[in-house]
PDB file of N, CA and C in Angstrom:
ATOM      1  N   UNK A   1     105.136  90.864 104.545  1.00  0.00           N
ATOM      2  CA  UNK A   1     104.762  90.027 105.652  1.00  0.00           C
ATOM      3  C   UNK A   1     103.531  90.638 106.303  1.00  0.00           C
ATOM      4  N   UNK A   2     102.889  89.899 106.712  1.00  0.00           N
ATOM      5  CA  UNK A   2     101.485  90.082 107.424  1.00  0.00           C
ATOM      6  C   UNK A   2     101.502  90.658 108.531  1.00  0.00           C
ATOM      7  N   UNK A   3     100.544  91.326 109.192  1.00  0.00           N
ATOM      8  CA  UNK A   3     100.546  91.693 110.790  1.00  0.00           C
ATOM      9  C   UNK A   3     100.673  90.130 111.605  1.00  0.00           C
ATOM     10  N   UNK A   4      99.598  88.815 111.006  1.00  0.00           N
ATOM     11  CA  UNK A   4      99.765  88.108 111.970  1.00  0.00           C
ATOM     12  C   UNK A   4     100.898  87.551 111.870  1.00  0.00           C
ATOM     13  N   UNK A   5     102.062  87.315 111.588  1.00  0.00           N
ATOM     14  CA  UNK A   5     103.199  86.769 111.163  1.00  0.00           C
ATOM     15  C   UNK A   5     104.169  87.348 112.048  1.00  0.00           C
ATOM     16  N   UNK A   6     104.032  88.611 111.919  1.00  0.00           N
ATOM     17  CA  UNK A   6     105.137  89.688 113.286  1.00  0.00           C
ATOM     18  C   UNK A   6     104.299  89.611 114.599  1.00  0.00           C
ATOM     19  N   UNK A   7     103.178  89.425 114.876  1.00  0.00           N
ATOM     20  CA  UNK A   7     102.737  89.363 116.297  1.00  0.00           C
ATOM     21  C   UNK A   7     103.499  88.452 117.120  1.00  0.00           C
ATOM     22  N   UNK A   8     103.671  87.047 116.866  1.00  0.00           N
ATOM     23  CA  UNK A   8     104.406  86.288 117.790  1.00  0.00           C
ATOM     24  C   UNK A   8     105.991  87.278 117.942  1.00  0.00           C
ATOM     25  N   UNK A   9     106.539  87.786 117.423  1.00  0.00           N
ATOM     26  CA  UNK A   9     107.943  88.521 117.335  1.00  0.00           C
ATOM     27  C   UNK A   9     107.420  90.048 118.230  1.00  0.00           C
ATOM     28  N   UNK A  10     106.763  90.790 118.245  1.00  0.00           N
ATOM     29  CA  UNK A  10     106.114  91.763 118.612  1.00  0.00           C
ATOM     30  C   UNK A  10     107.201  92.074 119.970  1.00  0.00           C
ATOM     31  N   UNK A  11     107.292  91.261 120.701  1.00  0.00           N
ATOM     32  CA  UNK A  11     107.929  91.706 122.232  1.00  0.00           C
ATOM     33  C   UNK A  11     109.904  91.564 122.048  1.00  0.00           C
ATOM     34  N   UNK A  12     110.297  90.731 121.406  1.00  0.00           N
ATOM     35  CA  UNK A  12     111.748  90.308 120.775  1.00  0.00           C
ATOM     36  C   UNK A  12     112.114  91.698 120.401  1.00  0.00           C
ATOM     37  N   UNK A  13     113.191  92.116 120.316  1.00  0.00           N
ATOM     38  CA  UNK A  13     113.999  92.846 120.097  1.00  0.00           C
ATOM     39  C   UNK A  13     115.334  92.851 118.541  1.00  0.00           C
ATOM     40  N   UNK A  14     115.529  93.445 117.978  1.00  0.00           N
ATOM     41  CA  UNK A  14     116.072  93.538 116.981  1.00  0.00           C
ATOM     42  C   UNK A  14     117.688  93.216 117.261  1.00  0.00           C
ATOM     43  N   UNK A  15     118.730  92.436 116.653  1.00  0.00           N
ATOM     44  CA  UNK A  15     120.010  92.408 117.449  1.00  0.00           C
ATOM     45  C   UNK A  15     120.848  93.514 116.487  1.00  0.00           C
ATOM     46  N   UNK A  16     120.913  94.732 117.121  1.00  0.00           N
ATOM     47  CA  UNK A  16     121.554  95.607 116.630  1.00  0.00           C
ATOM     48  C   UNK A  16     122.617  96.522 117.685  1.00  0.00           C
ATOM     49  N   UNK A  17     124.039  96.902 117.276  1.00  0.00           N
ATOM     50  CA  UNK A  17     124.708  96.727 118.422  1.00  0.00           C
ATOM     51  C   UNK A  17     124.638  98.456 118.873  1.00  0.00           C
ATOM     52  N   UNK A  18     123.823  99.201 117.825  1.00  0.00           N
ATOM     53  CA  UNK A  18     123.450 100.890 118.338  1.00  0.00           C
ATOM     54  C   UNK A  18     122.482 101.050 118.833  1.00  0.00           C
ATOM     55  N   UNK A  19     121.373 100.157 118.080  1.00  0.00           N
ATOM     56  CA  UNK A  19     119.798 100.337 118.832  1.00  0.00           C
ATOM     57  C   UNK A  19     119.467  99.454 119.170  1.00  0.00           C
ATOM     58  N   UNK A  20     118.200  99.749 120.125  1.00  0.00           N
ATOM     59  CA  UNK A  20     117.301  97.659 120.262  1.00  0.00           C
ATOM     60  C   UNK A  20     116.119  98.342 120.042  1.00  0.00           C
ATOM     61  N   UNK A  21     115.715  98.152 119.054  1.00  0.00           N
ATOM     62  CA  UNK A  21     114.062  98.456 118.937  1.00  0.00           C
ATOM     63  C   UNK A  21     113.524  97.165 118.779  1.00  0.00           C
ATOM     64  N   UNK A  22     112.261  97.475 119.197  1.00  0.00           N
ATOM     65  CA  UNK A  22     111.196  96.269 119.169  1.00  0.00           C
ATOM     66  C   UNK A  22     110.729  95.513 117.487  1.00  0.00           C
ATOM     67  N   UNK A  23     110.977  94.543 117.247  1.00  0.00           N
ATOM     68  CA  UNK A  23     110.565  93.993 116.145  1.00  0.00           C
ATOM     69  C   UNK A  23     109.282  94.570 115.060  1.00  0.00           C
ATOM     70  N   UNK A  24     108.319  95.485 116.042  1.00  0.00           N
ATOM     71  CA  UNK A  24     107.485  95.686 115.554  1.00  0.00           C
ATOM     72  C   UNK A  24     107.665  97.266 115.351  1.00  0.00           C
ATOM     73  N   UNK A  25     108.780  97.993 115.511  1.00  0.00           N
ATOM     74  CA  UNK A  25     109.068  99.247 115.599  1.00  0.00           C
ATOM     75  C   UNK A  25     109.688  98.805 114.273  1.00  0.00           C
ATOM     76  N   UNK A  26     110.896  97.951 114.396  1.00  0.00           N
ATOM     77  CA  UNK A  26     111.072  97.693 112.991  1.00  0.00           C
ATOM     78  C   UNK A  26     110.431  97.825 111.769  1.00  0.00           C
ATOM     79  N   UNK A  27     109.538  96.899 111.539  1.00  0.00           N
ATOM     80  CA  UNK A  27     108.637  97.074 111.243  1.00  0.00           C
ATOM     81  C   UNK A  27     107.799  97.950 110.366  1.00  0.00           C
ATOM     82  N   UNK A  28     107.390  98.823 111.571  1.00  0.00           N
ATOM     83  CA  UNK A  28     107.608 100.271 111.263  1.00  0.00           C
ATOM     84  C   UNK A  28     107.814 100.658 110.559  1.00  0.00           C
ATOM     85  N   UNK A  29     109.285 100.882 110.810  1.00  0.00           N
ATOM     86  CA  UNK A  29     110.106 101.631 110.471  1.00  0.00           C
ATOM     87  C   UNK A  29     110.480 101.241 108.647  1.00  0.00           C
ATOM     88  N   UNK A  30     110.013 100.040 108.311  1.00  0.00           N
ATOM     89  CA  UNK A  30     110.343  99.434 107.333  1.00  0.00           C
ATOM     90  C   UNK A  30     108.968  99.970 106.215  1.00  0.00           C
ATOM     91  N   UNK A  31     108.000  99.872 106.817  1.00  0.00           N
ATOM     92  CA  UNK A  31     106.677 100.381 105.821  1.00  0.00           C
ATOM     93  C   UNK A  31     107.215 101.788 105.725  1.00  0.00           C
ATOM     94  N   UNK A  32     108.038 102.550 106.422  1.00  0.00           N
ATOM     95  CA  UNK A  32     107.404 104.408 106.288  1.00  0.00           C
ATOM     96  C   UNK A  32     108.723 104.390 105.490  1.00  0.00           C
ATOM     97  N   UNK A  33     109.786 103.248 105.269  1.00  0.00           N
ATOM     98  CA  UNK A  33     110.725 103.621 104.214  1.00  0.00           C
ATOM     99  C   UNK A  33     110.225 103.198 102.639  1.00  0.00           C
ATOM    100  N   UNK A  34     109.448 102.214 102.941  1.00  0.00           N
ATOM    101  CA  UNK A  34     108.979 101.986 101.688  1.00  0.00           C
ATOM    102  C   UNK A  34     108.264 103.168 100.992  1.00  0.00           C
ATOM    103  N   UNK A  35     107.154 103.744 101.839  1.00  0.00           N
ATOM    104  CA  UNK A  35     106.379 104.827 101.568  1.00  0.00           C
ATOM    105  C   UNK A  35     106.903 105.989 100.971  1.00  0.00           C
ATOM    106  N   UNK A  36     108.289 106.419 101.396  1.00  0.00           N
ATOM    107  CA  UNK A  36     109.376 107.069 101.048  1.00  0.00           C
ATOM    108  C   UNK A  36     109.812 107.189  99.905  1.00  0.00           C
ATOM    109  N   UNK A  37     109.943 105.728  99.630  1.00  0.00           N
ATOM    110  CA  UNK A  37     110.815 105.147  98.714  1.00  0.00           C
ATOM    111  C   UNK A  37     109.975 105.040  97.025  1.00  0.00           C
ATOM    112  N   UNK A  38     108.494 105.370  97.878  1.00  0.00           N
ATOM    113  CA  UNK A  38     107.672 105.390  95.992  1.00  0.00           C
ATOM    114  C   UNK A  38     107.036 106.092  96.220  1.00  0.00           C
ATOM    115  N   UNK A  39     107.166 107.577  97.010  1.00  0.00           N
ATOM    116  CA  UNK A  39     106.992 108.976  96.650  1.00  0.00           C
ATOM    117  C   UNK A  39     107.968 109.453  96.192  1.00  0.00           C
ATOM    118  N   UNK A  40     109.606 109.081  96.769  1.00  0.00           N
ATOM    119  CA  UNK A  40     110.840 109.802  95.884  1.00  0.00           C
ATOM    120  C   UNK A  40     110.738 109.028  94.454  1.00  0.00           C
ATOM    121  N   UNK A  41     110.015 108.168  94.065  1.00  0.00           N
ATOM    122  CA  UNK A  41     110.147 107.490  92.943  1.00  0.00           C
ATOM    123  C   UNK A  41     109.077 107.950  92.041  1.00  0.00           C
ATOM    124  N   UNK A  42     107.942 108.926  92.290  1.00  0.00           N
ATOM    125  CA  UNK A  42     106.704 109.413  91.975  1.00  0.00           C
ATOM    126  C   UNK A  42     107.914 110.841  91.207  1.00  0.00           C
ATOM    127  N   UNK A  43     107.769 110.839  92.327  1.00  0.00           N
ATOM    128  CA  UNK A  43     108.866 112.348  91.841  1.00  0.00           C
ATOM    129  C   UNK A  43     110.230 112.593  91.082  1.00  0.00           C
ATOM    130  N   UNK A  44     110.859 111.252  91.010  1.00  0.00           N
ATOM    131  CA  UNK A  44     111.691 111.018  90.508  1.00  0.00           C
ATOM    132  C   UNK A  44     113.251 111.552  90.667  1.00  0.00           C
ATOM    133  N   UNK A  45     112.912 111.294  91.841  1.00  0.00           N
ATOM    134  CA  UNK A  45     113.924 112.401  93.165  1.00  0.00           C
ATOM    135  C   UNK A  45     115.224 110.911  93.499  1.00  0.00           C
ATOM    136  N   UNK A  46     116.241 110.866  92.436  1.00  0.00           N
ATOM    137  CA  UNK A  46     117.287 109.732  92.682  1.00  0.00           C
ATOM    138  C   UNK A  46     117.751 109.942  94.289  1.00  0.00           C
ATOM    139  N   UNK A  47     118.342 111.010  94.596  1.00  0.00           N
ATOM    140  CA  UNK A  47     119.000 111.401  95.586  1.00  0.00           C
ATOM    141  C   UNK A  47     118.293 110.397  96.931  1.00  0.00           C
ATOM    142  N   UNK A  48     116.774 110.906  97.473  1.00  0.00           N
ATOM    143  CA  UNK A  48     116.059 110.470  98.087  1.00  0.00           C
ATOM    144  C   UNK A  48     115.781 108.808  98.215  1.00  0.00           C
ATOM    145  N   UNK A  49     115.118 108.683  96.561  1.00  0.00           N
ATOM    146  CA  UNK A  49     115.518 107.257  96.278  1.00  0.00           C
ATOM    147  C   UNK A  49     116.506 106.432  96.706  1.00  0.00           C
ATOM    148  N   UNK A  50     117.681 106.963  96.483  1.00  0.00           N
ATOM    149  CA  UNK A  50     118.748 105.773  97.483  1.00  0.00           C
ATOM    150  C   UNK A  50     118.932 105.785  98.546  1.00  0.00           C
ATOM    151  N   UNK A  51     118.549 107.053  99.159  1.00  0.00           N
ATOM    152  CA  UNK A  51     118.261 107.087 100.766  1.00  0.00           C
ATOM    153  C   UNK A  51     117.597 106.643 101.118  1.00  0.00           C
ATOM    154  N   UNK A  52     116.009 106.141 100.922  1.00  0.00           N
ATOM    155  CA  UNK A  52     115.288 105.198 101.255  1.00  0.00           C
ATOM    156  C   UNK A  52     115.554 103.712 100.641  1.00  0.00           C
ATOM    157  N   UNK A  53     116.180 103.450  99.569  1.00  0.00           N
ATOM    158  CA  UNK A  53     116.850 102.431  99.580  1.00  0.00           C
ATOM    159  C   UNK A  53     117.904 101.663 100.467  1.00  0.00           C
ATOM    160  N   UNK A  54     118.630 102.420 100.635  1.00  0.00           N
ATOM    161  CA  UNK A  54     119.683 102.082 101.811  1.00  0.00           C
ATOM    162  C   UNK A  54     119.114 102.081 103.159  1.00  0.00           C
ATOM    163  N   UNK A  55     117.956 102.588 103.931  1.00  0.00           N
ATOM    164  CA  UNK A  55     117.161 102.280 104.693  1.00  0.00           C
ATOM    165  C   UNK A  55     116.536 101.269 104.771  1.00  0.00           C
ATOM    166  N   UNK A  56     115.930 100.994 103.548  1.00  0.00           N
ATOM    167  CA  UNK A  56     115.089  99.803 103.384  1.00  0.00           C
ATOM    168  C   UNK A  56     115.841  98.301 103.827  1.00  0.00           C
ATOM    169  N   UNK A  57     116.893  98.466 103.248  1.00  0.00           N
ATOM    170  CA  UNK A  57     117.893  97.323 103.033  1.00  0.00           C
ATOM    171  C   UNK A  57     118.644  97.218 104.633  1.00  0.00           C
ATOM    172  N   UNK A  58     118.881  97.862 104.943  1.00  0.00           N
ATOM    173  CA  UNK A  58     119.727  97.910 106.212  1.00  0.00           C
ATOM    174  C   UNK A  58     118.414  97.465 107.564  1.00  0.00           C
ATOM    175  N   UNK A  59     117.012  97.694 107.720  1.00  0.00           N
ATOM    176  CA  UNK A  59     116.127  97.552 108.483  1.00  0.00           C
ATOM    177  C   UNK A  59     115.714  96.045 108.023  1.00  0.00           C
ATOM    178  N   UNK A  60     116.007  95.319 106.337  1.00  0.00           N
ATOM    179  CA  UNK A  60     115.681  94.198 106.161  1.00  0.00           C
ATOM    180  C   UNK A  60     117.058  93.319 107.022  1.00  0.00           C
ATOM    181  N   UNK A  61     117.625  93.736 106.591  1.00  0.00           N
ATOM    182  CA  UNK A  61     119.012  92.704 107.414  1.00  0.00           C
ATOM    183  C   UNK A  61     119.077  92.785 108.571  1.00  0.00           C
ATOM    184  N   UNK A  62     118.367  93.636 109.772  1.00  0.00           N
ATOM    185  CA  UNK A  62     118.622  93.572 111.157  1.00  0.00           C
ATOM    186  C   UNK A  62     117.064  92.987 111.522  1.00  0.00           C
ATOM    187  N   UNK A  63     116.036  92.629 110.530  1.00  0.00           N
ATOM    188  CA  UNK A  63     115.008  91.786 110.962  1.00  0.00           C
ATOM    189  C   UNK A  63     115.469  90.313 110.005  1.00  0.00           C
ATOM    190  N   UNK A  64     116.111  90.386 109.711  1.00  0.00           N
ATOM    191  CA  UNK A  64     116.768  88.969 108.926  1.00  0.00           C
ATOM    192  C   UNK A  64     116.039  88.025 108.155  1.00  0.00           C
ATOM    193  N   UNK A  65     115.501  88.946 106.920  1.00  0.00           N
ATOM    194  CA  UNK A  65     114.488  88.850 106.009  1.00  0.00           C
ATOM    195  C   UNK A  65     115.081  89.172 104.730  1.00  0.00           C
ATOM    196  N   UNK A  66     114.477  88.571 103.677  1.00  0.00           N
ATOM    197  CA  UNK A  66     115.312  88.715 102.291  1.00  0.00           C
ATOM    198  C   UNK A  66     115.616  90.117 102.044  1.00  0.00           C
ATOM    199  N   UNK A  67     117.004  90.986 101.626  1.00  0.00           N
ATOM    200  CA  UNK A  67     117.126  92.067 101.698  1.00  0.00           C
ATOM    201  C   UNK A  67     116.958  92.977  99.953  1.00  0.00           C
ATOM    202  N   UNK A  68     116.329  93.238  99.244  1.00  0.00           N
ATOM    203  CA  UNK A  68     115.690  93.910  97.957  1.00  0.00           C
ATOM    204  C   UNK A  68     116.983  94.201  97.706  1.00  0.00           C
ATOM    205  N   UNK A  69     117.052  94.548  96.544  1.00  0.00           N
ATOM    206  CA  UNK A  69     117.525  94.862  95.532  1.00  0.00           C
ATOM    207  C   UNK A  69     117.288  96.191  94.942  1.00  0.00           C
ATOM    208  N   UNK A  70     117.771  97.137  94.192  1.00  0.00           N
ATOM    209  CA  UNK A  70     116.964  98.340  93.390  1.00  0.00           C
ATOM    210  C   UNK A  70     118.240  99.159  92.293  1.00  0.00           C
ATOM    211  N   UNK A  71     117.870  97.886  91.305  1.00  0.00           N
ATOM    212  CA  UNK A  71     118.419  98.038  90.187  1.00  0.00           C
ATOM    213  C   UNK A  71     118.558  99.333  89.371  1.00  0.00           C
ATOM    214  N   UNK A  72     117.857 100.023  89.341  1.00  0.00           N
ATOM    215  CA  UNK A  72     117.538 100.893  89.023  1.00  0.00           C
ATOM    216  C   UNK A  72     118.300 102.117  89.493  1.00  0.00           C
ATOM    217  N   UNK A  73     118.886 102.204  90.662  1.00  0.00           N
ATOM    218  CA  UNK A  73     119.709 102.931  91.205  1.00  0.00           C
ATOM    219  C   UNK A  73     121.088 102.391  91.265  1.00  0.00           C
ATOM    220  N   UNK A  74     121.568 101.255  91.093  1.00  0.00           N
ATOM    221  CA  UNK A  74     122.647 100.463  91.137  1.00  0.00           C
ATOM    222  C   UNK A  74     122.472  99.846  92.497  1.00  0.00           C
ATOM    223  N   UNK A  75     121.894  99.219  93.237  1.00  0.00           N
ATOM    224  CA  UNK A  75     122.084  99.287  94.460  1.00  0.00           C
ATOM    225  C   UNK A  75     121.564  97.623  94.372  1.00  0.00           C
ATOM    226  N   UNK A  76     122.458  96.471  94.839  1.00  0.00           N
ATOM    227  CA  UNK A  76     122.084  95.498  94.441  1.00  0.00           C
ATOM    228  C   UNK A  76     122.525  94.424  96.147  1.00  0.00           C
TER     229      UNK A  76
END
């Protein structure tokens, strides 16, 4: 998704019943797991890999956006 696409969402809040971060913290938080997620995959570091998998996936479902898949680890 685009920057201009999350700007209208930017001030909204995430409905999560531990945190409320800002949509765009989300966000965030969602690129630096990806980033994560294909340096542990550079390295070939499984462990890491599903830890940023399971990040990835859990930050897609509390912005309520299609949630990935990663076959490759079993994680579906």
């Amino acid at each position: 998704m685009t920057a201009i696409m999350s700007l209208n969402q930017e001030t909204s809040t995430t409905s999560n019943s531990e945190n409320n971060f800002s949509t765009g913290q989300s966000w965030g938080a969602l690129r630096k797991a990806w980033k994560g997620y294909r340096i542990a995959k550079v390295h070939n570091d499984n462990v890491r890999m599903t830890e940023y998998a399971n990040k990835i996936r859990k930050i897609q479902g509390e912005l309520g956006i299609n949630v990935a898949s990663f076959p490759n680890l079993g994680i579906a």
